[in-house]
PDB file of N, CA and C in Angstrom:
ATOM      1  N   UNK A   1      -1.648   4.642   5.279  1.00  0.00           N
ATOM      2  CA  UNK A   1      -0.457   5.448   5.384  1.00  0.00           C
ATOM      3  C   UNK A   1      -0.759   6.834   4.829  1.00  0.00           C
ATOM      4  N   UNK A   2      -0.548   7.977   5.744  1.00  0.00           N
ATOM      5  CA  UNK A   2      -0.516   9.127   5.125  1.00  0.00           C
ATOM      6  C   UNK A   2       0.404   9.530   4.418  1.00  0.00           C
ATOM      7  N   UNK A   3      -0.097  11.028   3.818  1.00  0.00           N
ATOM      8  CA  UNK A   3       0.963  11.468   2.608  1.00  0.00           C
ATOM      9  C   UNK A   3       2.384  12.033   3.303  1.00  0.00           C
ATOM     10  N   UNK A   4       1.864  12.744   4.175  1.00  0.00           N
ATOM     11  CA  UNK A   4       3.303  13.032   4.825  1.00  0.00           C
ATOM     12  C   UNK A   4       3.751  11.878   5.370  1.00  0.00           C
ATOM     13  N   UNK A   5       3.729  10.909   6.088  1.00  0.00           N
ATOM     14  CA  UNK A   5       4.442   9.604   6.216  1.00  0.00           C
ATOM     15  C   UNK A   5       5.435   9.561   4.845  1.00  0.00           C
ATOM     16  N   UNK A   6       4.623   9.352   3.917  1.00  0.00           N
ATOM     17  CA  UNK A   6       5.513   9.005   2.487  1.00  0.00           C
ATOM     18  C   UNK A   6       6.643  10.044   1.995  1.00  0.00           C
ATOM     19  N   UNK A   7       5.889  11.042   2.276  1.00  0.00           N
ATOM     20  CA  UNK A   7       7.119  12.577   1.769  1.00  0.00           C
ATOM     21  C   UNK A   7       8.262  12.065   2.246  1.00  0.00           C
ATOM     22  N   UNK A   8       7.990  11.763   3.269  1.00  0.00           N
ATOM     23  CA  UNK A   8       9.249  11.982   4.756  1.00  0.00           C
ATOM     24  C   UNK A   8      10.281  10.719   4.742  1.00  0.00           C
ATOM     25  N   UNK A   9       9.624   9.164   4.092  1.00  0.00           N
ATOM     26  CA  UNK A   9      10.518   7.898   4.072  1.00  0.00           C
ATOM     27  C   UNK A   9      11.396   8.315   2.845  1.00  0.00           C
ATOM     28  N   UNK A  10      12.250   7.330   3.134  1.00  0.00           N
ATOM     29  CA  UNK A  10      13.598   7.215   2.036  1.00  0.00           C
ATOM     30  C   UNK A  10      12.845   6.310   1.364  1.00  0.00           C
ATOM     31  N   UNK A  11      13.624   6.081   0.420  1.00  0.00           N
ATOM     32  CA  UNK A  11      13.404   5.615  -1.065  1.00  0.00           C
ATOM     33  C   UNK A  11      13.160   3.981  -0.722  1.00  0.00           C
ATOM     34  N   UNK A  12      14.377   3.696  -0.398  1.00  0.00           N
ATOM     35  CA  UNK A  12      14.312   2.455   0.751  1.00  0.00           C
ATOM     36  C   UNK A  12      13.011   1.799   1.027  1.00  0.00           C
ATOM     37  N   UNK A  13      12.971   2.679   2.559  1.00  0.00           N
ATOM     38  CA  UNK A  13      11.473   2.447   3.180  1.00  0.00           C
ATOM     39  C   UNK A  13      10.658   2.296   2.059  1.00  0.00           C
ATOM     40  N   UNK A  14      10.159   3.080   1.384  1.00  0.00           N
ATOM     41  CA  UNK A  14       9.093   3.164   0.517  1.00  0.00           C
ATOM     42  C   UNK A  14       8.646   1.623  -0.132  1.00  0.00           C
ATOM     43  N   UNK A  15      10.127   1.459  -0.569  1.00  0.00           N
ATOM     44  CA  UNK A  15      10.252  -0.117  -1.385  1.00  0.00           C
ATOM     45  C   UNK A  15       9.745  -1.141  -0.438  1.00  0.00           C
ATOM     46  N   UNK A  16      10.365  -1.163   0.249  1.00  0.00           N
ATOM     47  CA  UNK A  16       9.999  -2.468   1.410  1.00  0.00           C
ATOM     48  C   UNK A  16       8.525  -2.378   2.422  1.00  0.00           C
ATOM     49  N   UNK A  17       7.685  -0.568   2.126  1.00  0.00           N
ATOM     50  CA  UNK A  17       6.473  -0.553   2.618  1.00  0.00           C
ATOM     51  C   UNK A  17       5.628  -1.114   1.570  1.00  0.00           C
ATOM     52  N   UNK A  18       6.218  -0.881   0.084  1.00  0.00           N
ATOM     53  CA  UNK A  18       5.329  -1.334  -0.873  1.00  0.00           C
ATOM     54  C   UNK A  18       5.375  -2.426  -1.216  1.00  0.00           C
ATOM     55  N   UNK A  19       5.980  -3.605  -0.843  1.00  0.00           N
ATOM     56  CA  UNK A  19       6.443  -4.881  -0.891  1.00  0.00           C
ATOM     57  C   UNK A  19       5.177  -5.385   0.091  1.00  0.00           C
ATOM     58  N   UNK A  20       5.362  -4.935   0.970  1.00  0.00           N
ATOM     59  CA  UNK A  20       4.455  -5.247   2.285  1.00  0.00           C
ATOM     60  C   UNK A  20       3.298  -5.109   2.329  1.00  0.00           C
ATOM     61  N   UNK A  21       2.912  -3.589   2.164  1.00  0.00           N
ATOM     62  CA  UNK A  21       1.543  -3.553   1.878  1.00  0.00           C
ATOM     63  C   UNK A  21       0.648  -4.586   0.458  1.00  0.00           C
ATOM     64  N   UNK A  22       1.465  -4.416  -0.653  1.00  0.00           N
ATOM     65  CA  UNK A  22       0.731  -5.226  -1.382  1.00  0.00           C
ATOM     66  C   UNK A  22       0.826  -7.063  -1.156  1.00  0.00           C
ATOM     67  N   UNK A  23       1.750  -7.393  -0.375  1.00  0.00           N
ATOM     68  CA  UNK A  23       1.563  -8.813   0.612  1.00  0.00           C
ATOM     69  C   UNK A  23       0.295  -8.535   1.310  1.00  0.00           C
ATOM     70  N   UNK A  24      -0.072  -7.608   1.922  1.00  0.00           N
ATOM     71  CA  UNK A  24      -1.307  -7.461   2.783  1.00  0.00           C
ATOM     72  C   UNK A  24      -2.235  -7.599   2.289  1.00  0.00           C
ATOM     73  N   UNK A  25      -2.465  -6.924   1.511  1.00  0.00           N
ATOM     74  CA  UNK A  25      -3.563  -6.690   0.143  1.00  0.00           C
ATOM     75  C   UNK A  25      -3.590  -7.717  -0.278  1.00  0.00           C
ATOM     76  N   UNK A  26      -2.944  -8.741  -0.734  1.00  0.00           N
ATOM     77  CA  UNK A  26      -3.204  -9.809  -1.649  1.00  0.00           C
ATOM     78  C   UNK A  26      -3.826 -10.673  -0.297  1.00  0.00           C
ATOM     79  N   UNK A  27      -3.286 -10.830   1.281  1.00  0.00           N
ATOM     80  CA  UNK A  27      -3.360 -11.630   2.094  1.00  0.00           C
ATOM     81  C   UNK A  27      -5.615 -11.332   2.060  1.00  0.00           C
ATOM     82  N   UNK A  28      -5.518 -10.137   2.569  1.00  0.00           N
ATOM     83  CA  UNK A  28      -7.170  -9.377   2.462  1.00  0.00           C
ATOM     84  C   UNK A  28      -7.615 -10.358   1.366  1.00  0.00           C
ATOM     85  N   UNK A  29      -7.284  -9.590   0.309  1.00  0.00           N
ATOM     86  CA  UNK A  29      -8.115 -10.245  -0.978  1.00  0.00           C
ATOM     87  C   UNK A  29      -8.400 -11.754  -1.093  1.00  0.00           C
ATOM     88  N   UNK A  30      -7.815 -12.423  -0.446  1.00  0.00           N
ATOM     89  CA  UNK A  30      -7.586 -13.908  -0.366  1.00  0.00           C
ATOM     90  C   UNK A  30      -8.723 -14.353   0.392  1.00  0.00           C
ATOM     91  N   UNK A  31      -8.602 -13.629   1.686  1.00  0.00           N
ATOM     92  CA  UNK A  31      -9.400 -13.887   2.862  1.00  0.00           C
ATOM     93  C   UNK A  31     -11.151 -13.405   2.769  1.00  0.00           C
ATOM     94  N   UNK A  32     -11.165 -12.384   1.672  1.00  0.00           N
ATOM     95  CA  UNK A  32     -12.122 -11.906   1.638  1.00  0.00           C
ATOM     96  C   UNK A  32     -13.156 -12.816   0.153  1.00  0.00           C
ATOM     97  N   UNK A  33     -12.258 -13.588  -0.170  1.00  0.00           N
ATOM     98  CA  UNK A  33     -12.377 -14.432  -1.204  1.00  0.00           C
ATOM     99  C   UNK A  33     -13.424 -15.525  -0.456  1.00  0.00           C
ATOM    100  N   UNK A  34     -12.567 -16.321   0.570  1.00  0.00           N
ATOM    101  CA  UNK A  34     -13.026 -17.270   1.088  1.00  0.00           C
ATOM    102  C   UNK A  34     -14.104 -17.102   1.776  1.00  0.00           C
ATOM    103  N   UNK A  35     -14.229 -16.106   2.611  1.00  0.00           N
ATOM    104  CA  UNK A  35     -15.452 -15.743   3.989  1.00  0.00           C
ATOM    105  C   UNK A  35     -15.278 -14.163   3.876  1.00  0.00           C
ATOM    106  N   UNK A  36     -16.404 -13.613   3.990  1.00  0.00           N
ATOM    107  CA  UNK A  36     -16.355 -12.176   3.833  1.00  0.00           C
ATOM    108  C   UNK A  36     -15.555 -11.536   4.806  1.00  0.00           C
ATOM    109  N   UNK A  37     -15.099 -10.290   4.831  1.00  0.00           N
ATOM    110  CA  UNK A  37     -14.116  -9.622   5.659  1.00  0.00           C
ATOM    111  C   UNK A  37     -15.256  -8.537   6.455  1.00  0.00           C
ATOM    112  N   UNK A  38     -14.819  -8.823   7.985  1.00  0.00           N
ATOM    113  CA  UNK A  38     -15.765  -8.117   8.838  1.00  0.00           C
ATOM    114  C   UNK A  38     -15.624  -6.254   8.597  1.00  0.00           C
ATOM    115  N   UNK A  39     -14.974  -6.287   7.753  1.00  0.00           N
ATOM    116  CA  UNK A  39     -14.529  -4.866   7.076  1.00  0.00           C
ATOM    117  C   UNK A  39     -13.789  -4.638   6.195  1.00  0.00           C
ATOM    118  N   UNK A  40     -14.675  -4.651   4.764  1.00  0.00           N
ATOM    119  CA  UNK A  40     -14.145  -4.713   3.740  1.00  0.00           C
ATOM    120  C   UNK A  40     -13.803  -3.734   3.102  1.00  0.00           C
ATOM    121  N   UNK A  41     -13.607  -2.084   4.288  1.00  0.00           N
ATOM    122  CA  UNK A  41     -13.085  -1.284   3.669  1.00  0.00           C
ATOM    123  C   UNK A  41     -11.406  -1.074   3.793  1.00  0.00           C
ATOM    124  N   UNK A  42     -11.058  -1.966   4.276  1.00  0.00           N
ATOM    125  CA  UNK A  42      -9.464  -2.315   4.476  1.00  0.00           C
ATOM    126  C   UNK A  42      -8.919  -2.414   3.085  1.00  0.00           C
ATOM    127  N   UNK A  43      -9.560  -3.156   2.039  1.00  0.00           N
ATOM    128  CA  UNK A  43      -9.243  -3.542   0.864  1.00  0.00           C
ATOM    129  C   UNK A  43      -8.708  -2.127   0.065  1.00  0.00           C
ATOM    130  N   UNK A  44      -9.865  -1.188   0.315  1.00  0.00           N
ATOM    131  CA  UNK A  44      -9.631   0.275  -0.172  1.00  0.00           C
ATOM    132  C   UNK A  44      -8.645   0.515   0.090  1.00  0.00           C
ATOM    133  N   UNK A  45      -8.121   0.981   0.898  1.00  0.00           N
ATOM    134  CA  UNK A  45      -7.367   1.485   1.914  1.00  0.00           C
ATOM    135  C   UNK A  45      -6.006   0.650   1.751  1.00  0.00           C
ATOM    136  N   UNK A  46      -5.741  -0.054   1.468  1.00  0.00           N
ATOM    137  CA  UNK A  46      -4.719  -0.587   1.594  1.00  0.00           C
ATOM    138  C   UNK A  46      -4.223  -0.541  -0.151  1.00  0.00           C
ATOM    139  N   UNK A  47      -5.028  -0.756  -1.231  1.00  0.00           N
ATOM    140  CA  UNK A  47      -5.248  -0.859  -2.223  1.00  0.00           C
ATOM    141  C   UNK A  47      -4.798   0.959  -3.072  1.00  0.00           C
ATOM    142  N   UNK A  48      -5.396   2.141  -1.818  1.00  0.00           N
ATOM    143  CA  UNK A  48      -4.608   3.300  -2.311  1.00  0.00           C
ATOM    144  C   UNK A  48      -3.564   3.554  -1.436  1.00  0.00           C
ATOM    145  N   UNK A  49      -3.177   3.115  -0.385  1.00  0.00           N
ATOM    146  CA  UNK A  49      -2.001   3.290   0.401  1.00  0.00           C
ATOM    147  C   UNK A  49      -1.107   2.516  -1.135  1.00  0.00           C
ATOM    148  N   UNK A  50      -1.042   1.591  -1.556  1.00  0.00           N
ATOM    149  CA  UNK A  50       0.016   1.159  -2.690  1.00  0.00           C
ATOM    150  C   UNK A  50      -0.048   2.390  -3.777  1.00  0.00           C
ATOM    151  N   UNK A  51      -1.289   2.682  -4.141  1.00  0.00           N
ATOM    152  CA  UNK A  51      -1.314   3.719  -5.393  1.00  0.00           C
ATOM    153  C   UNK A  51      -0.323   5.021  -5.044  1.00  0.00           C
ATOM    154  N   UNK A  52      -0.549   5.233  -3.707  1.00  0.00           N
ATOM    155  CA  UNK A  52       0.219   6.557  -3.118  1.00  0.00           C
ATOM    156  C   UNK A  52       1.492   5.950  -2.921  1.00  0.00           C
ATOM    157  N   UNK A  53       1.692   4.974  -2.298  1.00  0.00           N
ATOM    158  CA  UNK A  53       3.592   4.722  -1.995  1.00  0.00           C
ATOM    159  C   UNK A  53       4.126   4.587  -3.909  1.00  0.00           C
ATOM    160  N   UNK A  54       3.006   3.884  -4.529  1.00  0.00           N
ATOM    161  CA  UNK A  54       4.012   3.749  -6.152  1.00  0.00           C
ATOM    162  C   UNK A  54       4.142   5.421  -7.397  1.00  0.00           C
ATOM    163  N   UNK A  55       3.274   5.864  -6.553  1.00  0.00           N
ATOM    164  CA  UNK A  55       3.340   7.193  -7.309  1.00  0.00           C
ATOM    165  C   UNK A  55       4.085   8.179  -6.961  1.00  0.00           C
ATOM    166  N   UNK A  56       4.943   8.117  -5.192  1.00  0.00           N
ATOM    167  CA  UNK A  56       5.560   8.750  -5.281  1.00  0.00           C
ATOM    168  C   UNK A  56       7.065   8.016  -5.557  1.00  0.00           C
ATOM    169  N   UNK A  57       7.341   6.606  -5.461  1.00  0.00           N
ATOM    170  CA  UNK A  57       8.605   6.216  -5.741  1.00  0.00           C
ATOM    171  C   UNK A  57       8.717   6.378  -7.908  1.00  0.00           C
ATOM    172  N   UNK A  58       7.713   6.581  -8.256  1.00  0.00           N
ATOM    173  CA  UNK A  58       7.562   6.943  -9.876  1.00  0.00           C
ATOM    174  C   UNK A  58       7.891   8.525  -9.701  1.00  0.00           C
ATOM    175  N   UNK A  59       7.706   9.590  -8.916  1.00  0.00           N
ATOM    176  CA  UNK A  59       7.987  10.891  -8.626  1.00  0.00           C
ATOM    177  C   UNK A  59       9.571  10.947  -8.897  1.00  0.00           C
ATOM    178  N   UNK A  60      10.032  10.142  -7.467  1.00  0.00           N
ATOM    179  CA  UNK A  60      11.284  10.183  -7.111  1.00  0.00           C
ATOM    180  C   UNK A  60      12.196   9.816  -8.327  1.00  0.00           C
ATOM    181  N   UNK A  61      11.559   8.852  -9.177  1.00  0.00           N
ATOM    182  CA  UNK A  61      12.630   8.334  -9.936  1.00  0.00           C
ATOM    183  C   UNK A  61      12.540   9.171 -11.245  1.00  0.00           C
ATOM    184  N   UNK A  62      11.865   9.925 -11.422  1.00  0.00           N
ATOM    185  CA  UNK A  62      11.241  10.895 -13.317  1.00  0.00           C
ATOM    186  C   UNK A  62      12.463  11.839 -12.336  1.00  0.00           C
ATOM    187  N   UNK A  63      12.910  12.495 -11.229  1.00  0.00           N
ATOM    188  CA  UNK A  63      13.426  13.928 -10.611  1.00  0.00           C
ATOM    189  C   UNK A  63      14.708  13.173 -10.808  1.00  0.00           C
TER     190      UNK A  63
END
C-alpha cells in the first residue's frame, strides 16, 4: 500500500486495512513457517505496509 493511498483513507478504512493486512502477515508467516514462500519478500512488504497504516492512524490520533 502506498503512502498516498493512506493520506487519502478515513480513519475507518485504515482500521479495517490494518486488521487485514496484519491477518495476512500472520497468514505469510505461518505459511512460510511450514514450506518456504516462493517469495519471501511479501513478508517485508506487508510487514511495512502495517508500520505505515499504524503510524499514520498514531498521527491522526496525537492531531
Amino acid at each position: 500500500m502506498k503512502q498516498s493511498e493512506i493520506n487519502e483513507a478515513s480513519t475507518a478504512e485504515l482500521q479495517e486495512r490494518l486488521a487485514d493486512t496484519k491477518k495476512a502477515y500472520s497468514d505469510l508467516k505461518m505459511a512460510h513457517t511450514i514450506s518456504p514462500l516462493e517469495n519471501p519478500i511479501q513478508l517485508r512488504s506487508h510487514r511495512r505496509s502495517i508500520a505505515r497504516i499504524a503510524t499514520e492512524l498514531t498521527k491522526r490520533e496525537v492531531q
